[in-house]
Protein backbone atom coordinates (compact mmCIF):
# COMPACT_ATOMS: atom_id res chain seq x y z
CA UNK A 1 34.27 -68.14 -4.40
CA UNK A 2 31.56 -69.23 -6.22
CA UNK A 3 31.13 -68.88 -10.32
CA UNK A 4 28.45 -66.15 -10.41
CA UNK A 5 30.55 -63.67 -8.30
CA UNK A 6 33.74 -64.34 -9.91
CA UNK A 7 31.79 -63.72 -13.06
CA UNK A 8 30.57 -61.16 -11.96
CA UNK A 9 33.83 -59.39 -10.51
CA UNK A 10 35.40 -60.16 -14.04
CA UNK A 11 32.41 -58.35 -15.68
CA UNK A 12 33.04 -55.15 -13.22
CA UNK A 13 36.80 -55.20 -13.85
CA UNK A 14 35.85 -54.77 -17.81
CA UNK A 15 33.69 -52.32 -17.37
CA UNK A 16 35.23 -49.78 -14.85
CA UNK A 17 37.12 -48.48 -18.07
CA UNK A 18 34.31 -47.78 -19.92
CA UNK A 19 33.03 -45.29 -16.67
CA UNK A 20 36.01 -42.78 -17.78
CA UNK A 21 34.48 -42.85 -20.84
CA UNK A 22 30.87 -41.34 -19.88
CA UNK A 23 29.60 -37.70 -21.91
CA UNK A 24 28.21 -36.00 -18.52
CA UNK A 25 26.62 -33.64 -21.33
CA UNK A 26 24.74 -36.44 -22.67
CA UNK A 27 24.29 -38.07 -19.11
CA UNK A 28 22.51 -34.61 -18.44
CA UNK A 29 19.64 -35.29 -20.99
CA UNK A 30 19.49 -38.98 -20.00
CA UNK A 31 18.58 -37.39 -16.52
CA UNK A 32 15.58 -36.67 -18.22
CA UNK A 33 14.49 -40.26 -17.27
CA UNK A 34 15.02 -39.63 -13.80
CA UNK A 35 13.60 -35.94 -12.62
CA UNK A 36 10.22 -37.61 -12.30
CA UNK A 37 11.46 -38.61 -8.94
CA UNK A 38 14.65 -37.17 -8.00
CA UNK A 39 15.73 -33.49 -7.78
CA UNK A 40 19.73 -31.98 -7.87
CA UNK A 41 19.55 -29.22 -5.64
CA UNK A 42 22.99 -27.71 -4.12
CA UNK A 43 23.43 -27.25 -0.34
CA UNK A 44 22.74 -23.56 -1.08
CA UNK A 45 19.06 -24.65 -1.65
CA UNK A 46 19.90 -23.76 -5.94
CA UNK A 47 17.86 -26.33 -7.97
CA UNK A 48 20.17 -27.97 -10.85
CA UNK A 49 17.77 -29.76 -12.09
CA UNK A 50 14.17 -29.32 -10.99
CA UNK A 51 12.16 -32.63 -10.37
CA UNK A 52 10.24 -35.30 -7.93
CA UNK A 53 11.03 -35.47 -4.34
CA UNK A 54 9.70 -39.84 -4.48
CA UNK A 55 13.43 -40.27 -4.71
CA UNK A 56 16.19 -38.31 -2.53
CA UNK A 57 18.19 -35.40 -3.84
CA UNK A 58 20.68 -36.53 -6.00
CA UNK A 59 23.54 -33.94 -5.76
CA UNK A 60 26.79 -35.47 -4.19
CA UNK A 61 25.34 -38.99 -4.68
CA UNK A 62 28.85 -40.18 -5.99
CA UNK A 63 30.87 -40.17 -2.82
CA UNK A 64 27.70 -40.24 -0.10
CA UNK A 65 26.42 -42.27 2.32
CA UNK A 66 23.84 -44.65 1.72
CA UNK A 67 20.61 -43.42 2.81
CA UNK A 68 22.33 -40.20 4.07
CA UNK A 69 19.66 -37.53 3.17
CA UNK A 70 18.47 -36.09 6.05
CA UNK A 71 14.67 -36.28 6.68
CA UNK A 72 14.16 -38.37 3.59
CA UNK A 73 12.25 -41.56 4.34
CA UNK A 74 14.30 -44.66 2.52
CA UNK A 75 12.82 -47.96 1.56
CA UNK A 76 13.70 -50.92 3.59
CA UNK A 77 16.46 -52.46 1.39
CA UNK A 78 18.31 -49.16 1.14
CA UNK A 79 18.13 -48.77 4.85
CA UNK A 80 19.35 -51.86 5.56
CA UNK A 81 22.44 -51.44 3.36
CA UNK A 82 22.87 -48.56 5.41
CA UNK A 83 22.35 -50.39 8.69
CA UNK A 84 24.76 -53.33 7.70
CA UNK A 85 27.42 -50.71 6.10
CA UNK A 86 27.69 -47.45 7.96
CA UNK A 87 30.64 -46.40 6.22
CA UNK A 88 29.65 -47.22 2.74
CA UNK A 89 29.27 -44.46 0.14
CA UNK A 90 27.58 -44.86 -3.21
CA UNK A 91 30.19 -44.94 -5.77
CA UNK A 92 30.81 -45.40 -9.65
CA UNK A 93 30.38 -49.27 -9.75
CA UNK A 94 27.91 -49.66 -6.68
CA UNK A 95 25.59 -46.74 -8.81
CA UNK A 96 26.22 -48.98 -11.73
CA UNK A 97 25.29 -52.20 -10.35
CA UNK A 98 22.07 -50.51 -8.87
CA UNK A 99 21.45 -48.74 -11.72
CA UNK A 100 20.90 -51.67 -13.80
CA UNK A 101 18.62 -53.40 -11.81
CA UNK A 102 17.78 -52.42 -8.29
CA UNK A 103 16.16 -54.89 -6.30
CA UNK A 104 19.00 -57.78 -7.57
CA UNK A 105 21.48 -54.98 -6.17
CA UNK A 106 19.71 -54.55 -2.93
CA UNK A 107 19.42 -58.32 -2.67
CA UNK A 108 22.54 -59.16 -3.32
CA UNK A 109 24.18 -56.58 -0.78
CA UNK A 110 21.94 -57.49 2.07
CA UNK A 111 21.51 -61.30 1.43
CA UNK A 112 18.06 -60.94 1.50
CA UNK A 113 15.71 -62.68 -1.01
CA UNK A 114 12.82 -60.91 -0.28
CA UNK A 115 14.59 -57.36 0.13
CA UNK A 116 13.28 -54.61 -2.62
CA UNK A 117 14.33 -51.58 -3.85
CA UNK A 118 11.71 -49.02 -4.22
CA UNK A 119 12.86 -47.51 -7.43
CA UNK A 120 11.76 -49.23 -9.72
CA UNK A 121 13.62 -47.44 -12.95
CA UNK A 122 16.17 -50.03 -15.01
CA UNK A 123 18.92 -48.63 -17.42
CA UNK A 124 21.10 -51.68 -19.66
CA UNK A 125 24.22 -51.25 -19.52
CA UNK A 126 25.37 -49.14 -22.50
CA UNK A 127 26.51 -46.09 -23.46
CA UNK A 128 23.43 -44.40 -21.71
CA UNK A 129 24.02 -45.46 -18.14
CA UNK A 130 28.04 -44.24 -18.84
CA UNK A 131 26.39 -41.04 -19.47
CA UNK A 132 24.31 -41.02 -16.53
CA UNK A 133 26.85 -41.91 -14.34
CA UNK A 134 29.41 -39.00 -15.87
CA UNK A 135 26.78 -36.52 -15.00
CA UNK A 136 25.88 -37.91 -11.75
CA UNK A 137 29.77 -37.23 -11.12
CA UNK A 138 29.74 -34.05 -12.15
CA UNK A 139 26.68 -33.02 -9.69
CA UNK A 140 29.11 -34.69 -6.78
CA UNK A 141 31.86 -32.02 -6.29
CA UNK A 142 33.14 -33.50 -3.42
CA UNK A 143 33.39 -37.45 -4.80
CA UNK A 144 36.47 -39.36 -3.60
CA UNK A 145 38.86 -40.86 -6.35
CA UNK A 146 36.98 -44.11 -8.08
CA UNK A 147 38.69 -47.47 -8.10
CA UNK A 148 38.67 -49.25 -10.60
CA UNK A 149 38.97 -52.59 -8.95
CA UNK A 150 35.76 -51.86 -7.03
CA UNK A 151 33.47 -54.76 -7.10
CA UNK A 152 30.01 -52.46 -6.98
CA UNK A 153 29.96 -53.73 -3.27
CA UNK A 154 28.65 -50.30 -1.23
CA UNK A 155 32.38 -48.72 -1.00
CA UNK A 156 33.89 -47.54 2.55
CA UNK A 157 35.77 -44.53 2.54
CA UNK A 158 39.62 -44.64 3.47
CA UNK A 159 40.77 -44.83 6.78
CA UNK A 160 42.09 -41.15 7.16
């Protein structure tokens, strides 16, 4: 392996901890930063939390397939996450990694230099994105059990 991803899977293994630790009450008002583009509205059609519709509905995100929204047009690099990973879902570290910077997650998944992400929204790594991530848990009733070994590679679901 080489030195930046075992760095980097040492770095995830410290952190996963640290995702237990997230105030989804907190993460609810650092949503704030993200309504501009993204909704939370139940399968009932009940809006959580009102907002854009640039982005895809966000309820369930924690557990989903990537690029799984039905009728919503993805960017490229999503899509071809997607495309490469069928099976994948989005969960705690792969919405971390992406969180903090996007594009680098979308082209380090896909292997593509010149892939993109089209949000364009950064959060550090801090007690903020723990918050965000807490909440964006809670708004996923239906999220599998998270590693904590996961690298923040797009995770399959078990083999049932």
């Amino acid at each position: 392996m080489n030195r930046k991803l075992i760095l980097t899977l040492a770095a995830m293994s410290m952190a996963a901890p640290a995702f237990a630790q997230g105030d989804a009450a907190a993460g609810e008002r650092e949503y704030n930063k993200c309504k501009a583009c993204h909704m939370i509205q139940d399968p009932d059609g009940n809006d959580i939390v009102k907002g854009g519709k640039t982005g895809p509905n966000l309820w369930g995100i924690v557990g989903s397939k990537f690029a799984a929204e039905e009728g919503f047009k993805y960017g490229p690099g999503i899509t071809a996450i997607a495309e490469a990973n069928p099976d994948a879902v989005w969960d705690v570290a792969s919405l971390d990694r992406y969180l903090e910077n996007p594009t680098n997650y979308v082209r380090e998944i896909t292997g593509d230099a010149s892939a993109r992400s089209l949000m364009t929204f950064r959060l550090a790594d801090g007690p903020g994105k723990d918050n965000l991530i807490a909440y964006l848990l809670s708004v996923s009733p239906d999220a599998p059990a998270q590693p904590e070994d996961s690298d923040g590679s797009p995770m399959a679901p078990p083999a049932e």
